[in-house]
N, C-alpha and C. Protein backbone atom coordinates (compact mmCIF):
# COMPACT_ATOMS: atom_id res chain seq x y z
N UNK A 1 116.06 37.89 133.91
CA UNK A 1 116.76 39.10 134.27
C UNK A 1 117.78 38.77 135.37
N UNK A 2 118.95 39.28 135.27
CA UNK A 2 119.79 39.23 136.26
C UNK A 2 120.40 40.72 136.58
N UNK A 3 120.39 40.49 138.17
CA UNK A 3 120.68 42.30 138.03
C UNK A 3 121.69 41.31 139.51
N UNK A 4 122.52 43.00 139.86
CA UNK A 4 123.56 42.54 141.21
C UNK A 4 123.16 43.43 142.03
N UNK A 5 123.59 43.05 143.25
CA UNK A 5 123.45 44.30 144.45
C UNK A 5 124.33 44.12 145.90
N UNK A 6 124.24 44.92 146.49
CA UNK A 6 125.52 45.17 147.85
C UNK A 6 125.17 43.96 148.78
N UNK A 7 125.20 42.50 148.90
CA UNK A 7 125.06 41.31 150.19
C UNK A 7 125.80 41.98 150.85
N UNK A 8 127.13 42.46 150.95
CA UNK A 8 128.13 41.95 152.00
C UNK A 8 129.11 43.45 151.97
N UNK A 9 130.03 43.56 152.47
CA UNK A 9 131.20 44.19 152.07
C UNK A 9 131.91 43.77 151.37
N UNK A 10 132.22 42.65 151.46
CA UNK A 10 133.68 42.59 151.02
C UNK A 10 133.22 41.27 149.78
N UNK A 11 131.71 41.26 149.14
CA UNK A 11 131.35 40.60 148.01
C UNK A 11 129.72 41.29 147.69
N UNK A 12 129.77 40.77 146.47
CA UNK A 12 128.44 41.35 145.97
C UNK A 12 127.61 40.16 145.74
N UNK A 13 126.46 40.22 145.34
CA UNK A 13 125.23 39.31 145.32
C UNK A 13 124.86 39.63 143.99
N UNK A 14 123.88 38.22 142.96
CA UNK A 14 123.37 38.33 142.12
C UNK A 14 121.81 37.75 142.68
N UNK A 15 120.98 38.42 141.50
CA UNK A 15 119.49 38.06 141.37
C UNK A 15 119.25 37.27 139.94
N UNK A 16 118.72 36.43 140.22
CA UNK A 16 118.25 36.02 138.78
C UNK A 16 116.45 35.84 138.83
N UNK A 17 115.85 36.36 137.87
CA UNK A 17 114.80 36.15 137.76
C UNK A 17 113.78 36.07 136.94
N UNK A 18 113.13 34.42 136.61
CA UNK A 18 112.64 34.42 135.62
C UNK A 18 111.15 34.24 135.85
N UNK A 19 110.56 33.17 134.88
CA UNK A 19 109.16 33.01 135.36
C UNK A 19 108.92 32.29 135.98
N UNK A 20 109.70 30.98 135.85
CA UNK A 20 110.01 29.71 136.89
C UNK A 20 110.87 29.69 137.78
N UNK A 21 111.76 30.30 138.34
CA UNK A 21 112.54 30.62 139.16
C UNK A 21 113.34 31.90 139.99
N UNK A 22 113.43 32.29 140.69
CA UNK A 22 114.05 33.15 141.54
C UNK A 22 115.01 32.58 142.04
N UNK A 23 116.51 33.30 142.01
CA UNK A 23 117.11 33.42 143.08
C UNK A 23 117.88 34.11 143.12
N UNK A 24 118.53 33.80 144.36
CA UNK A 24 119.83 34.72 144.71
C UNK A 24 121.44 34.14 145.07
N UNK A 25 122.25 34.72 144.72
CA UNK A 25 123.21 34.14 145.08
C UNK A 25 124.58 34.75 145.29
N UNK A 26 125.69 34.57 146.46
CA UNK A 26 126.53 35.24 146.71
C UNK A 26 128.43 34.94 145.75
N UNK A 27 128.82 35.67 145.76
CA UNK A 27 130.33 35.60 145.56
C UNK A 27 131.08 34.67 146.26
N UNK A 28 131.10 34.79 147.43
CA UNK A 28 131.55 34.23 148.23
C UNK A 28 131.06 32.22 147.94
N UNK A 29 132.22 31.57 147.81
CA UNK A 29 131.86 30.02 147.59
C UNK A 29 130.31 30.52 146.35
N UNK A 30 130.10 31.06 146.07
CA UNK A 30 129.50 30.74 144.49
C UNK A 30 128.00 30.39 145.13
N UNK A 31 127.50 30.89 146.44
CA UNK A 31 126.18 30.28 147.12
C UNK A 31 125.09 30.71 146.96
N UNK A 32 124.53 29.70 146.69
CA UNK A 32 122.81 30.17 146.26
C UNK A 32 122.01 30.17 147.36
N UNK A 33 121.97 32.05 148.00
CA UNK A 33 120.93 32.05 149.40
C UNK A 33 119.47 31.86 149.30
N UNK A 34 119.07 31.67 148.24
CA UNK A 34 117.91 32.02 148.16
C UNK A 34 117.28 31.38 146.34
N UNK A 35 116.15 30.53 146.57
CA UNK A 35 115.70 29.46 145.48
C UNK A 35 114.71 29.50 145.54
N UNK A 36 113.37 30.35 144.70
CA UNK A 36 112.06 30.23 144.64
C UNK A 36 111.82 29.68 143.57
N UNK A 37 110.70 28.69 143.53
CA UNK A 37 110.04 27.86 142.61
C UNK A 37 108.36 27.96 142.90
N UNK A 38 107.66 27.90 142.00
CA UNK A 38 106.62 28.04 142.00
C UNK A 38 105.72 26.60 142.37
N UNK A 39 104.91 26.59 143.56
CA UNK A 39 103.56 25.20 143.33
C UNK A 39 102.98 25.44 142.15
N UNK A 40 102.13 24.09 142.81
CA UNK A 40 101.54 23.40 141.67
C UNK A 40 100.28 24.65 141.34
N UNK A 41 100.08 25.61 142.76
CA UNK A 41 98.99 27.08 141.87
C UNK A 41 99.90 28.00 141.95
N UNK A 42 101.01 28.27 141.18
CA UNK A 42 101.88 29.06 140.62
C UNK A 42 102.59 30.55 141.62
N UNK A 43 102.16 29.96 143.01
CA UNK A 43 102.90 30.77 144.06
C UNK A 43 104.32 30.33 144.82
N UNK A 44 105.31 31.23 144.80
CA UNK A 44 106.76 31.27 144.68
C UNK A 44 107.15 30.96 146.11
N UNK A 45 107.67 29.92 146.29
CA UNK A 45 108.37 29.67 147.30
C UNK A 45 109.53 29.28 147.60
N UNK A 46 110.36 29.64 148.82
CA UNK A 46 111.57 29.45 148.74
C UNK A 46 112.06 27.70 149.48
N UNK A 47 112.60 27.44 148.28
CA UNK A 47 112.95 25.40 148.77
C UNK A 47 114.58 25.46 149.55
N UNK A 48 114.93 26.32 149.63
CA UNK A 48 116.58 26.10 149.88
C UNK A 48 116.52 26.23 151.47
N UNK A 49 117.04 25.42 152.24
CA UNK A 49 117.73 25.52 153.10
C UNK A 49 119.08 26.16 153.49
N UNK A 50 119.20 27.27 154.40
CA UNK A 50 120.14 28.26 154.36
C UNK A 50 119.84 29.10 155.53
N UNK A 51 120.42 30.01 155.57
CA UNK A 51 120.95 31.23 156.93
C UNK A 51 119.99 32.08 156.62
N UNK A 52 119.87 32.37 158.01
CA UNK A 52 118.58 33.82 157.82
C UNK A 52 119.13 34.69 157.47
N UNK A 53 120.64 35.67 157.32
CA UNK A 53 121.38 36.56 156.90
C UNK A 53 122.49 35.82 156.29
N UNK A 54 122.79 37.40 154.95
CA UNK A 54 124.10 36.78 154.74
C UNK A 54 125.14 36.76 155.22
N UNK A 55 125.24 37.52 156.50
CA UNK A 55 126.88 37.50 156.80
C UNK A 55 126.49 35.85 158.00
N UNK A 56 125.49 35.47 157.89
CA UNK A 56 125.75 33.85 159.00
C UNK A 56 126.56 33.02 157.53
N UNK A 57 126.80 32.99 156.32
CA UNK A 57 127.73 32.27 155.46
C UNK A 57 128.86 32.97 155.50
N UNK A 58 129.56 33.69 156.13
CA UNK A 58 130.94 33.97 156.03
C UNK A 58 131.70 33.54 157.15
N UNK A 59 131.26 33.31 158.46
CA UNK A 59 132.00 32.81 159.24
C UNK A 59 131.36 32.33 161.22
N UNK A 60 131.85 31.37 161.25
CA UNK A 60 131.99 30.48 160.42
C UNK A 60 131.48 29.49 159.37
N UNK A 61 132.34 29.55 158.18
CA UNK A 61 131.35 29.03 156.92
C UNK A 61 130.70 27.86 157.25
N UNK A 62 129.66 27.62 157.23
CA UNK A 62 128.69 26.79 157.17
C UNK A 62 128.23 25.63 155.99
N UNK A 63 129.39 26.05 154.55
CA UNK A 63 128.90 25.06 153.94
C UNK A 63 127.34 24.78 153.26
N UNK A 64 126.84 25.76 152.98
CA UNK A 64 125.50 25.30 153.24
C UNK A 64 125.00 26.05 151.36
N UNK A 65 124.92 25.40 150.48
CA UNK A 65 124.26 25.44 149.33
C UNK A 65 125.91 26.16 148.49
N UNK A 66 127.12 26.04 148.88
CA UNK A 66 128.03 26.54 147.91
C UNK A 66 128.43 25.72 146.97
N UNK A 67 129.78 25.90 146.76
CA UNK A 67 130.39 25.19 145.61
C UNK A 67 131.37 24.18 146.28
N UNK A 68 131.28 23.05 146.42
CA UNK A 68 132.00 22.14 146.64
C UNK A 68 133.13 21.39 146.28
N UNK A 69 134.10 21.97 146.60
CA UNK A 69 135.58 20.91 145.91
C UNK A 69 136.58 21.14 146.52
N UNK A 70 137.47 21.16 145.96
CA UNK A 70 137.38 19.81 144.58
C UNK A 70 137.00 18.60 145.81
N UNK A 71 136.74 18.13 146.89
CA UNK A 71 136.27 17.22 147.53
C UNK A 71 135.21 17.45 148.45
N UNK A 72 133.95 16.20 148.16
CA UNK A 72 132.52 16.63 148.94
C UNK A 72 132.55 16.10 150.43
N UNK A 73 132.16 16.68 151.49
CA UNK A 73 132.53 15.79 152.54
C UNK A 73 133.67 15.25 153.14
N UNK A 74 133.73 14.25 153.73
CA UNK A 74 134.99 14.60 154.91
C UNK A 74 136.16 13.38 154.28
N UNK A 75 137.24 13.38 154.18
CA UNK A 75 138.22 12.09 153.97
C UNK A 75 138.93 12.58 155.22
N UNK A 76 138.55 11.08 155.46
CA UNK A 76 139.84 10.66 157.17
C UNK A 76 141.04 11.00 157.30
N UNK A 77 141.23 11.60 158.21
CA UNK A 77 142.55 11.55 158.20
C UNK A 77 143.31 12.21 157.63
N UNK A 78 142.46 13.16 156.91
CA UNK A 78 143.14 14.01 155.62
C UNK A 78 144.20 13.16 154.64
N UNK A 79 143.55 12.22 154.08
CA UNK A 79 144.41 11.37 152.89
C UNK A 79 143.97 10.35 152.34
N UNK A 80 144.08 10.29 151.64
CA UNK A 80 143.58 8.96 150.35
C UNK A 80 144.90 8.10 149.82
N UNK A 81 144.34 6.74 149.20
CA UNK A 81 145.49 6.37 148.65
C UNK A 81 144.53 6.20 147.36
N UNK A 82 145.51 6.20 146.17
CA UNK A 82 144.92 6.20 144.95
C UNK A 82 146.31 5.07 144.06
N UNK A 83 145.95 4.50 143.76
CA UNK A 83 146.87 3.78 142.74
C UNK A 83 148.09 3.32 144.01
N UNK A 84 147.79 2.83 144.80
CA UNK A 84 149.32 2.47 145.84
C UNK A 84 149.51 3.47 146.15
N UNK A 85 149.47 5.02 145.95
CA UNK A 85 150.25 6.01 146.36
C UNK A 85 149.37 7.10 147.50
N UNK A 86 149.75 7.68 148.70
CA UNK A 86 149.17 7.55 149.41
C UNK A 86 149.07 9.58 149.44
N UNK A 87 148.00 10.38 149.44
CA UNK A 87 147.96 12.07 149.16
C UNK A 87 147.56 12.53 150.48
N UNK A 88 148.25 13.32 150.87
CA UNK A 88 148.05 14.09 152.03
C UNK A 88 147.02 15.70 151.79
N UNK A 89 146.51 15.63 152.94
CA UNK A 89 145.63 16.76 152.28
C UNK A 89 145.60 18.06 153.97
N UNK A 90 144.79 19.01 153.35
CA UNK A 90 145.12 19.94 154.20
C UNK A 90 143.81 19.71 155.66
N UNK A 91 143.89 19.58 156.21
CA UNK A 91 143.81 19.04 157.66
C UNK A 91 142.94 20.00 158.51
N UNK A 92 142.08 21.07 157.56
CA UNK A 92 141.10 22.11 158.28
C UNK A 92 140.25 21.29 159.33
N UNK A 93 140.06 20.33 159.65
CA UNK A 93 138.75 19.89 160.51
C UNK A 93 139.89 18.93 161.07
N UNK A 94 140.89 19.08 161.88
CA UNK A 94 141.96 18.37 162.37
C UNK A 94 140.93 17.06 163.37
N UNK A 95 141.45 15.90 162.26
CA UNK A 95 142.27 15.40 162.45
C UNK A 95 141.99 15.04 160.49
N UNK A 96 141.07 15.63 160.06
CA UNK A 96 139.78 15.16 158.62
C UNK A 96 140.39 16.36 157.64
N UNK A 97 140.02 16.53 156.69
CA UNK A 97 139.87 17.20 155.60
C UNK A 97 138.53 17.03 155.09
N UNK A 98 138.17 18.17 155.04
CA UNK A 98 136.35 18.62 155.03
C UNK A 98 135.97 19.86 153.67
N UNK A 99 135.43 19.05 152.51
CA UNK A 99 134.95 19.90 151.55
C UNK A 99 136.16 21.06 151.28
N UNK A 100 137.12 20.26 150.82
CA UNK A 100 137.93 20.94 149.66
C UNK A 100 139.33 21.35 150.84
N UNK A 101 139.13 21.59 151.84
CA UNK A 101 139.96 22.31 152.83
C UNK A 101 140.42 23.77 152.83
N UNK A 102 140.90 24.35 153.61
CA UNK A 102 140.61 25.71 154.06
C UNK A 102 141.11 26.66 152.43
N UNK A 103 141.06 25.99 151.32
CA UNK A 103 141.23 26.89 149.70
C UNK A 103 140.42 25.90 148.97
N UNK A 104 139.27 25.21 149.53
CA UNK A 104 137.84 24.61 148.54
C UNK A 104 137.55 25.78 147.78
N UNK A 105 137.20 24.87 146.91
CA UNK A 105 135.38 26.24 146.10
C UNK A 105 135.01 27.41 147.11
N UNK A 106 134.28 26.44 148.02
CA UNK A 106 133.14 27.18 148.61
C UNK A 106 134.05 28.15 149.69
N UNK A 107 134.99 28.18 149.57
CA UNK A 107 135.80 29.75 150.28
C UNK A 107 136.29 30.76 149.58
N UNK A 108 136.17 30.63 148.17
CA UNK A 108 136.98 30.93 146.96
C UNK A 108 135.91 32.73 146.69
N UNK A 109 136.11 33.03 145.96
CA UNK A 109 135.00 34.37 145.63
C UNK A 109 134.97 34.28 143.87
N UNK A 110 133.68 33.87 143.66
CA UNK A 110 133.34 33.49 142.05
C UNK A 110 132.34 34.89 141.70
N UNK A 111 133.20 35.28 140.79
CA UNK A 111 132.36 36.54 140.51
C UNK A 111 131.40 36.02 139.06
N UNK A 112 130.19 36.47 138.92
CA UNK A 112 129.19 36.22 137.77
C UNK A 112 129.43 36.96 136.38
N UNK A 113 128.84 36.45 135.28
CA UNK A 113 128.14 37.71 134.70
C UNK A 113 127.15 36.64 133.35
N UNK A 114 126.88 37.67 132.62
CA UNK A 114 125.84 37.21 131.82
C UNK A 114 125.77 36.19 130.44
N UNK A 115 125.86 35.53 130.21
CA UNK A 115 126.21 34.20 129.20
C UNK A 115 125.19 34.05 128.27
C-alpha cells in the first residue's frame, strides 16, 4: 500500500507499506526518512539513520539517505579532468563541489506515484 500525506509545506511525503517493509519518504531530494524491516521474530524496526523531524532535512540539507548526483561525495577543487580536458563544477562547499552541487538530486523535489 502506498498512501501520501502533509511532511512539510512546501512538499508532501509518501508511505509505503508492505509485509516486509515500511517506509517513508519525502519529495524533497527523493529521501527515505524512515525504513522498517522486520528481525529475525518478525518485529519492525527502523534501520535508517536520519533526523528526528522532517523539517531538520531541509536546511541545512544534511544529505542524509537522498538521492545523490549526478556526483557522490566531494571532488576537489570543484573539477575533474577527464580525457585531457579539464570540467569545472559548481563550488557549493567552497573551495569542493559536494554531492551534485547546489542543483544535485538530493535538492531537486521528485514527486511519486504508483507503478
Amino acid at each position: 500500500m502506498i498512501e501520501t500525506f502533509d511532511a512539510h509545506p512546501a512538499f508532501k511525503g509518501y508511505r509505503v507499506d508492505t509485509d516486509s517493509l515500511r517506509a517513508e519518504l519525502i519529495e524533497l531530494g527523493g529521501t527515505v526518512t524512515r525504513l522498517e524491516v522486520p528481525d529475525r521474530d518478525g518485529t519492525f524496526g527502523d534501520v535508517l539513520l536520519g533526523c528526528p523531524t522532517i523539517a531538520d532535512y531541509t536546511d541545512p540539507h544534511p544529505h542524509f539517505n537522498c538521492l545523490v548526483g549526478r556526483y557522490a561525495n566531494r571532488m576537489a577543487d570543484a573539477r575533474f579532468t577527464l580525457d585531457g580536458v579539464t570540467h569545472d563544477l559548481d563550488a557549493n562547499i567552497p573551495p569542493h563541489h559536494l554531492h551534485g552541487g547546489r542543483d544535485g538530486f538530493g535538492t531537486r523535489r521528485w514527486t511519486g506515484c504508483s507503478a
